[in-house]
N, C-alpha and C. Protein backbone atom coordinates (compact mmCIF):
# COMPACT_ATOMS: atom_id res chain seq x y z
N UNK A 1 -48.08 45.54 2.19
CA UNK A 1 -48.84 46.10 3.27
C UNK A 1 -48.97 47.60 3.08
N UNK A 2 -50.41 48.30 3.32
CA UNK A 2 -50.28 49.89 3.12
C UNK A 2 -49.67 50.78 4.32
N UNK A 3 -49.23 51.43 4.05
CA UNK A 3 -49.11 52.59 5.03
C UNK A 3 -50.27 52.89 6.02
N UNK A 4 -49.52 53.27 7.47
CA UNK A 4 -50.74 53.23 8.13
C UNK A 4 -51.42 54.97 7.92
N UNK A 5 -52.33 55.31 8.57
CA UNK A 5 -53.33 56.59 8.91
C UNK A 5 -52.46 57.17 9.11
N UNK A 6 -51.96 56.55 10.64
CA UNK A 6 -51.07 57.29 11.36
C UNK A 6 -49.87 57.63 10.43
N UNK A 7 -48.72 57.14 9.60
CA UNK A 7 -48.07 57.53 8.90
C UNK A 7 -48.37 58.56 7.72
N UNK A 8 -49.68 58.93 7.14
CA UNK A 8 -50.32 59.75 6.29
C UNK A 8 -50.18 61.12 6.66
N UNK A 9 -50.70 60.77 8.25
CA UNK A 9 -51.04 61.97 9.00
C UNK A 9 -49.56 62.57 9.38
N UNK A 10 -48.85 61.81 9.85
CA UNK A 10 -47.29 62.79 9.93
C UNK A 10 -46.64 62.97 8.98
N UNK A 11 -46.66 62.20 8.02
CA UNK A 11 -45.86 62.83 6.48
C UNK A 11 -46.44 64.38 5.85
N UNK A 12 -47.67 64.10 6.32
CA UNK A 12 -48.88 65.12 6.26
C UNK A 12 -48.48 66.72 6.65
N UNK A 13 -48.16 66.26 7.92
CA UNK A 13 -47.37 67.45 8.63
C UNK A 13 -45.92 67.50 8.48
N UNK A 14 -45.08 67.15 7.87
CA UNK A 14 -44.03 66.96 7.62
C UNK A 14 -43.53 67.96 6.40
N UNK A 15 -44.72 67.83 5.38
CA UNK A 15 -44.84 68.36 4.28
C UNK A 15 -45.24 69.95 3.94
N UNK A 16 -45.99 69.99 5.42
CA UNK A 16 -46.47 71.17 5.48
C UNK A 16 -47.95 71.63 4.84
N UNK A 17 -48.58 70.32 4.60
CA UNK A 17 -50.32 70.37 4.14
C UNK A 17 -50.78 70.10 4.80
N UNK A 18 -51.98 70.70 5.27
CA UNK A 18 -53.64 70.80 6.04
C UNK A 18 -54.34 70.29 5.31
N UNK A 19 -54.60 70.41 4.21
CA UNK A 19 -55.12 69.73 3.20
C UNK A 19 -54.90 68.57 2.60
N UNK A 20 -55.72 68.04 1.40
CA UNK A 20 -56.11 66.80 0.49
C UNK A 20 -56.13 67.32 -0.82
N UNK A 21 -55.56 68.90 -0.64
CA UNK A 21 -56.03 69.22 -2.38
C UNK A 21 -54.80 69.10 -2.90
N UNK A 22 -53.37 69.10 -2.47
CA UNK A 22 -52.47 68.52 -3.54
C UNK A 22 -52.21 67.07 -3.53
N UNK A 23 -52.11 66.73 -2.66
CA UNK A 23 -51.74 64.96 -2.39
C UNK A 23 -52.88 64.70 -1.20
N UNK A 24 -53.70 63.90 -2.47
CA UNK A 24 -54.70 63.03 -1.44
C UNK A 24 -54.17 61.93 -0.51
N UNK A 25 -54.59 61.26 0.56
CA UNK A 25 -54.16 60.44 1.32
C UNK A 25 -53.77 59.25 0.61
N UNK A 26 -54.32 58.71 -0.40
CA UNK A 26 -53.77 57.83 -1.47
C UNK A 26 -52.49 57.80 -1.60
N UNK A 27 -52.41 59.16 -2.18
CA UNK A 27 -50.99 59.85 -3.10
C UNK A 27 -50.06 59.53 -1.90
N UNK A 28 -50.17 60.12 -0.50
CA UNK A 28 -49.10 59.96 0.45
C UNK A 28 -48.66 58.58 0.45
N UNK A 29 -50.04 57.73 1.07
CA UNK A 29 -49.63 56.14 0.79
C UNK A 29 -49.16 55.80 0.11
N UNK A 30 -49.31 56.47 -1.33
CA UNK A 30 -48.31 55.25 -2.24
C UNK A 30 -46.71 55.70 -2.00
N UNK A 31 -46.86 56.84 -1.82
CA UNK A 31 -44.96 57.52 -1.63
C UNK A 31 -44.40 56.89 -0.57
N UNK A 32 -45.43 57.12 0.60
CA UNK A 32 -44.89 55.88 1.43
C UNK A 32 -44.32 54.97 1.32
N UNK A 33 -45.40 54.06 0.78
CA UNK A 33 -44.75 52.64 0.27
C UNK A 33 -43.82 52.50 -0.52
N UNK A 34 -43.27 53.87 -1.13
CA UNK A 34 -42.37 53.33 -1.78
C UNK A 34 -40.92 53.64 -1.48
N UNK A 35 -40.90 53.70 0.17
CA UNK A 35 -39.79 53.63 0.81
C UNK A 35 -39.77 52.89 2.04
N UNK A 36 -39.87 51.28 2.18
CA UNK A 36 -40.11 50.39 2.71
C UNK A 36 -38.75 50.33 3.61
N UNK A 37 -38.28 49.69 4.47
CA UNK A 37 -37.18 49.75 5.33
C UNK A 37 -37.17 48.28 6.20
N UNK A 38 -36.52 47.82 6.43
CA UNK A 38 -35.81 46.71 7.43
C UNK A 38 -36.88 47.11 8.69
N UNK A 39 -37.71 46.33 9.43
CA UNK A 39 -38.55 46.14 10.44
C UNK A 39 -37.48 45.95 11.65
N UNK A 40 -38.41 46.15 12.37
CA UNK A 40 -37.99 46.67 14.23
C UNK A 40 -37.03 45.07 14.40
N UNK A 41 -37.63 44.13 13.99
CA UNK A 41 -37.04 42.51 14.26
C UNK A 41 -35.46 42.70 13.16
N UNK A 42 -35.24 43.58 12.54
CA UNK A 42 -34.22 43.15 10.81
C UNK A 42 -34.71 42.83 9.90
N UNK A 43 -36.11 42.11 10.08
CA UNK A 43 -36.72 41.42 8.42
C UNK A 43 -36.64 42.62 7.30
N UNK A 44 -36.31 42.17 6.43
CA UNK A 44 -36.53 42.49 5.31
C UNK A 44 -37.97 43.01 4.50
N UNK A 45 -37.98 43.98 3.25
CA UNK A 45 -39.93 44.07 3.17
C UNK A 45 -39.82 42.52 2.52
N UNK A 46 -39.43 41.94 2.11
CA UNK A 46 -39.45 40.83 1.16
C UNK A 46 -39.95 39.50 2.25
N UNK A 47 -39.50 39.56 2.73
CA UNK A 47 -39.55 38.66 4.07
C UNK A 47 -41.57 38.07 4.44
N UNK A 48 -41.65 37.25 4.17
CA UNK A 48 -43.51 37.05 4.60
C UNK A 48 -43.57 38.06 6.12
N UNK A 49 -42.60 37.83 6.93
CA UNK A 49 -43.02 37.54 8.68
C UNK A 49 -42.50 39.72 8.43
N UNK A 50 -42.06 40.18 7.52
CA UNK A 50 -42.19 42.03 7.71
C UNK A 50 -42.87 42.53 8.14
N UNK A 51 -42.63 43.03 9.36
CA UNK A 51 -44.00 43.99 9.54
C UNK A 51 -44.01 45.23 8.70
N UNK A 52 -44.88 46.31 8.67
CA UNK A 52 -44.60 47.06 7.24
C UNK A 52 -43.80 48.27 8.26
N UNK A 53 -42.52 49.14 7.99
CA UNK A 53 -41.99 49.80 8.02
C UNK A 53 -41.20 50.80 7.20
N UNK A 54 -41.97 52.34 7.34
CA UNK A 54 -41.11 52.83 6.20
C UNK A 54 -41.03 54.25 6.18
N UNK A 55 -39.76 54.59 5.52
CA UNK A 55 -38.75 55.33 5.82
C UNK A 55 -39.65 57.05 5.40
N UNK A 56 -40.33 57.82 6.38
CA UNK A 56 -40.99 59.33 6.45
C UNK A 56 -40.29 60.28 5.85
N UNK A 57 -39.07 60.21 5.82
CA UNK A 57 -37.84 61.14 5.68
C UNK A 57 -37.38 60.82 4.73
N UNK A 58 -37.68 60.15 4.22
CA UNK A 58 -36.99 59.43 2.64
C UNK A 58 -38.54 60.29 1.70
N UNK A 59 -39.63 59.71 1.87
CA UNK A 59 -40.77 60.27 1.12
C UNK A 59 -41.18 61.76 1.41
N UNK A 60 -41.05 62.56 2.57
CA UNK A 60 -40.89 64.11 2.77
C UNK A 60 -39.80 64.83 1.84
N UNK A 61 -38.68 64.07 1.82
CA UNK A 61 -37.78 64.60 0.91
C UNK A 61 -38.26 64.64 -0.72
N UNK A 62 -38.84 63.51 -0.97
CA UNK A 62 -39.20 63.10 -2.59
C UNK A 62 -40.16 64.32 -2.26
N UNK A 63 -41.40 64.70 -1.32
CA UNK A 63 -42.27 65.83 -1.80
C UNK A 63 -41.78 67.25 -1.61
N UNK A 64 -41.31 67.53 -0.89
CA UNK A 64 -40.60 68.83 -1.09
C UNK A 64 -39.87 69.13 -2.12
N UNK A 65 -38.92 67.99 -2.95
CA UNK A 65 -38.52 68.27 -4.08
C UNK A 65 -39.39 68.56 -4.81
N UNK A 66 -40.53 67.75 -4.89
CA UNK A 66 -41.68 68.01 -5.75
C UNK A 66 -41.87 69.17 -6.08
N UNK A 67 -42.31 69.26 -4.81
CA UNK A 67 -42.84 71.68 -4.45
C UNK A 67 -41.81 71.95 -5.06
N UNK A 68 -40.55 71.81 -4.73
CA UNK A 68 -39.39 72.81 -5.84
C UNK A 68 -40.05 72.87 -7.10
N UNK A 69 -40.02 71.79 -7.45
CA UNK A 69 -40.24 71.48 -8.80
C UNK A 69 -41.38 72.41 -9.74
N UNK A 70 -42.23 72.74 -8.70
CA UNK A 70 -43.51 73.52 -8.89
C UNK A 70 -42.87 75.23 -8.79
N UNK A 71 -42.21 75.81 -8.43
CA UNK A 71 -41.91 77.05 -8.07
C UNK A 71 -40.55 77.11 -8.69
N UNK A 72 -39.92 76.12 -9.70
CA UNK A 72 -38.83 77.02 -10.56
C UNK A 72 -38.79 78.21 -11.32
N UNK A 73 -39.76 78.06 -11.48
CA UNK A 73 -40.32 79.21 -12.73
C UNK A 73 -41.24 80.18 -11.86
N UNK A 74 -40.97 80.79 -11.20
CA UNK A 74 -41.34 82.03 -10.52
C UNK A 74 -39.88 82.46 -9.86
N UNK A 75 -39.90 84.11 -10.56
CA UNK A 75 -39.21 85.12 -10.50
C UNK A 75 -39.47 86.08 -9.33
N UNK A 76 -38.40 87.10 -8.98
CA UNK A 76 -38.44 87.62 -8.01
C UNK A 76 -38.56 89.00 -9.25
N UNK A 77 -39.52 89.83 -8.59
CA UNK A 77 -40.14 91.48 -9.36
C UNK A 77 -39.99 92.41 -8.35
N UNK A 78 -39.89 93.77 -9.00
CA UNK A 78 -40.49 94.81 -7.72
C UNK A 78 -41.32 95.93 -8.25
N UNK A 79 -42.81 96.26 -7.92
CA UNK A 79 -43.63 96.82 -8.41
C UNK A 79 -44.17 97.89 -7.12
N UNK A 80 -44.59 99.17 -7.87
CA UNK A 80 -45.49 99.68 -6.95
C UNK A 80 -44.94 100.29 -5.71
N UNK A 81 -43.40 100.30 -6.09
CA UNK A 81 -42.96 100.52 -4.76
C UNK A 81 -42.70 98.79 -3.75
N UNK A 82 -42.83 97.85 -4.20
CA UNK A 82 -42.73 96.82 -3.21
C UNK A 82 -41.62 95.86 -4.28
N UNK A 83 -41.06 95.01 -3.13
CA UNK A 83 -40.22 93.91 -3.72
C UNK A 83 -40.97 92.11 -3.04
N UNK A 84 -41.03 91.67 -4.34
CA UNK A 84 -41.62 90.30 -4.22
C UNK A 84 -40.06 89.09 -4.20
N UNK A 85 -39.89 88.80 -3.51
CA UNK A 85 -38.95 87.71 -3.91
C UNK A 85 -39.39 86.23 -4.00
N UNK A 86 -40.03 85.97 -5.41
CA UNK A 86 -40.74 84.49 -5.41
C UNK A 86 -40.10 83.46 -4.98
N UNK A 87 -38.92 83.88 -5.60
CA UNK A 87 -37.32 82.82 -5.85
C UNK A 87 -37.55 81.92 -4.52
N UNK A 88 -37.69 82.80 -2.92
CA UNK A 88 -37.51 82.06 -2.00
C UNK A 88 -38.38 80.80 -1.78
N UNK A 89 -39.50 80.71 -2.40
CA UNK A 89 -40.71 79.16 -2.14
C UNK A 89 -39.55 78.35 -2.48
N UNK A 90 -38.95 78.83 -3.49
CA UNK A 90 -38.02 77.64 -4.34
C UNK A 90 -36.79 77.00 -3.43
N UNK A 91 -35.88 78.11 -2.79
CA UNK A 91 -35.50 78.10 -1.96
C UNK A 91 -35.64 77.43 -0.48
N UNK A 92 -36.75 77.59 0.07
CA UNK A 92 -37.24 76.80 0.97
C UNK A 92 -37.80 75.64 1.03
N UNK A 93 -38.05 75.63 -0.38
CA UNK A 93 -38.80 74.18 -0.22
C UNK A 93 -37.36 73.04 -0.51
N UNK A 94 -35.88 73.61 -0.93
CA UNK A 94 -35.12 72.72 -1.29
C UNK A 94 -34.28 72.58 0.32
N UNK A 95 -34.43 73.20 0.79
CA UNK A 95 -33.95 73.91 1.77
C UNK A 95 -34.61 72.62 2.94
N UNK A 96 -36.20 72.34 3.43
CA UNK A 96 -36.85 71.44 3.50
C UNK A 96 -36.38 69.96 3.09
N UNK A 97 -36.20 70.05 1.60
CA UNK A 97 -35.91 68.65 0.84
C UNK A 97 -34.40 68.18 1.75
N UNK A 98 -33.66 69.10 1.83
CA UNK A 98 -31.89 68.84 2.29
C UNK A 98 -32.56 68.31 3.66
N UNK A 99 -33.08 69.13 4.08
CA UNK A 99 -33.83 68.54 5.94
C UNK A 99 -33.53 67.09 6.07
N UNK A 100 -34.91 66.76 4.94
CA UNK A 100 -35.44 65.33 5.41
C UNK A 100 -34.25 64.22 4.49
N UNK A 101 -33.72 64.78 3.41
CA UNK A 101 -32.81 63.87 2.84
C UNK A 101 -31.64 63.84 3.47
N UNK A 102 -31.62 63.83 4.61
CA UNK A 102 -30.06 63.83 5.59
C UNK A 102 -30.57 63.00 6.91
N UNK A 103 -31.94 62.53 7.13
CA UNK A 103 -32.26 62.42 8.14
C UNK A 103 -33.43 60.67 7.68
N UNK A 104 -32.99 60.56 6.15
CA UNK A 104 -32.97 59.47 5.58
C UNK A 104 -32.78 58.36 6.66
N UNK A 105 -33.51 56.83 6.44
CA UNK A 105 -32.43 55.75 7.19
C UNK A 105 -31.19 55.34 6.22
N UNK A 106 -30.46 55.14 6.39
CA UNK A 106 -29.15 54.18 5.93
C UNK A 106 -30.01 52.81 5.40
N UNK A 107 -29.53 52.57 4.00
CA UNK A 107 -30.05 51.61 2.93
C UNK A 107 -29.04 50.27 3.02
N UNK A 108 -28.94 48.92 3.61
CA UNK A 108 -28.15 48.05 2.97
C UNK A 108 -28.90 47.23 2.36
N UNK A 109 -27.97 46.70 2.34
CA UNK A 109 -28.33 45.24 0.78
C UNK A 109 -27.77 44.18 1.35
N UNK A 110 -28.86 43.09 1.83
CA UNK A 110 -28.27 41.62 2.07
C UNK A 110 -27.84 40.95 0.99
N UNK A 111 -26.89 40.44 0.47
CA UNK A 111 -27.35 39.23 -0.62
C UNK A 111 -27.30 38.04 0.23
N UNK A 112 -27.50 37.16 -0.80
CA UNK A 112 -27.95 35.94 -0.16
C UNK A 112 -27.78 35.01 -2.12
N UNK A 113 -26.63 33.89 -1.61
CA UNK A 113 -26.85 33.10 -2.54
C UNK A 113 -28.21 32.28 -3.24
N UNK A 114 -27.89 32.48 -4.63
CA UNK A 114 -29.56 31.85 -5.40
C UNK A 114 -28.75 30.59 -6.48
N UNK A 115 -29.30 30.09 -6.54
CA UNK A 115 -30.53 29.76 -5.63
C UNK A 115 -29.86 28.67 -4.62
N UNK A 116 -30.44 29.15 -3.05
CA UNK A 116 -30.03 28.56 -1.92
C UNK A 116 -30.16 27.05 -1.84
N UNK A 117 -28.56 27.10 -1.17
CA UNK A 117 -27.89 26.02 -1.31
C UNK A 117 -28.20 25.05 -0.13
N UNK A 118 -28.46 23.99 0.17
CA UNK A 118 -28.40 22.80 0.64
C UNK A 118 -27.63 22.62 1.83
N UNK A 119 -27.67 22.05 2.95
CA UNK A 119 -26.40 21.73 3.80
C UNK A 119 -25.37 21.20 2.97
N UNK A 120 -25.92 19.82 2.18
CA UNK A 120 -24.94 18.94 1.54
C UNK A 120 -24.34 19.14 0.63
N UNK A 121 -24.86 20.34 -0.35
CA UNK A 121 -24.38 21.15 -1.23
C UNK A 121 -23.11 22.00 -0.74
N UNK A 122 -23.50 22.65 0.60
CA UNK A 122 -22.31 23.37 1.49
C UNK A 122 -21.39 22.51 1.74
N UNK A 123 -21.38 21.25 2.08
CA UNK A 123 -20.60 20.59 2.72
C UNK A 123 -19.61 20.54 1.13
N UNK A 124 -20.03 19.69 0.34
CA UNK A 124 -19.39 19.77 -0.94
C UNK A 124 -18.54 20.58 -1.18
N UNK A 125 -19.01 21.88 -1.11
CA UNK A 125 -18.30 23.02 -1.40
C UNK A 125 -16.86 23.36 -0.54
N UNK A 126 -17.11 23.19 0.72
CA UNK A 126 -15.61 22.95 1.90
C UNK A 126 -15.00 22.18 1.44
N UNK A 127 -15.08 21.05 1.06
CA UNK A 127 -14.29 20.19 0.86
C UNK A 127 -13.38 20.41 -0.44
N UNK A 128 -13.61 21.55 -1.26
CA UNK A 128 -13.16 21.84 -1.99
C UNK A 128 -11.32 22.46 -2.46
């Protein structure tokens, strides 16, 4: 299932873009999706009956790292009489990333025996 509008649009602002010129609405959707989460009911994404739910704060974090990623390599200079400190984009944008990666949902893991077993198969097994 895709990400909705509405989720585009607050990751959107989350990120700190007005714009479509670094991450088109596509680009958000797919980051989206690729932090799916346990639905309002517990289902699972795996589950047919999932409604689609997924984790904003998990994919804000992946793009702000991004932006780091973009501003390592700018230095802090001082020219002209003035001081530039580039360093800080870098700074803030990790600064951002810590934000939303703390504010993550909590990840479990169901297992579930495979391949699923039978009543009579269970019963077997007690009697053991």
């Amino acid at each position: 299932m895709a990400a909705s509008v509405t989720e585009v649009v607050k990751l959107r602002r989350m990120i700190a873009d007005s714009t479509s010129t670094t991450y088109s609405d596509d680009d958000l959707e797919d980051i989206i999706e690729g932090y799916p989460v346990l639905d309002s009911e517990g289902l699972d994404p795996e589950d047919d009956s999932w409604t689609a739910t997924y984790d904003l704060n998990a994919a804000a974090a992946q793009i702000w790292e991004e932006k780091a990623a973009a501003f390592i390599g700018l230095y802090d200079f001082n020219a002209d009489g003035g001081s530039f400190n580039r360093s800080q984009m870098y700074e803030q944008a990790m600064k951002m990333a810590r934000h939303y990666h703390s504010r993550k949902r909590v990840k479990t893991i169901t297992t579930r025996p495979e391949p699923k077993l039978d009543a009579e198969e269970l019963d077997d097994d007690d009697s053991n």
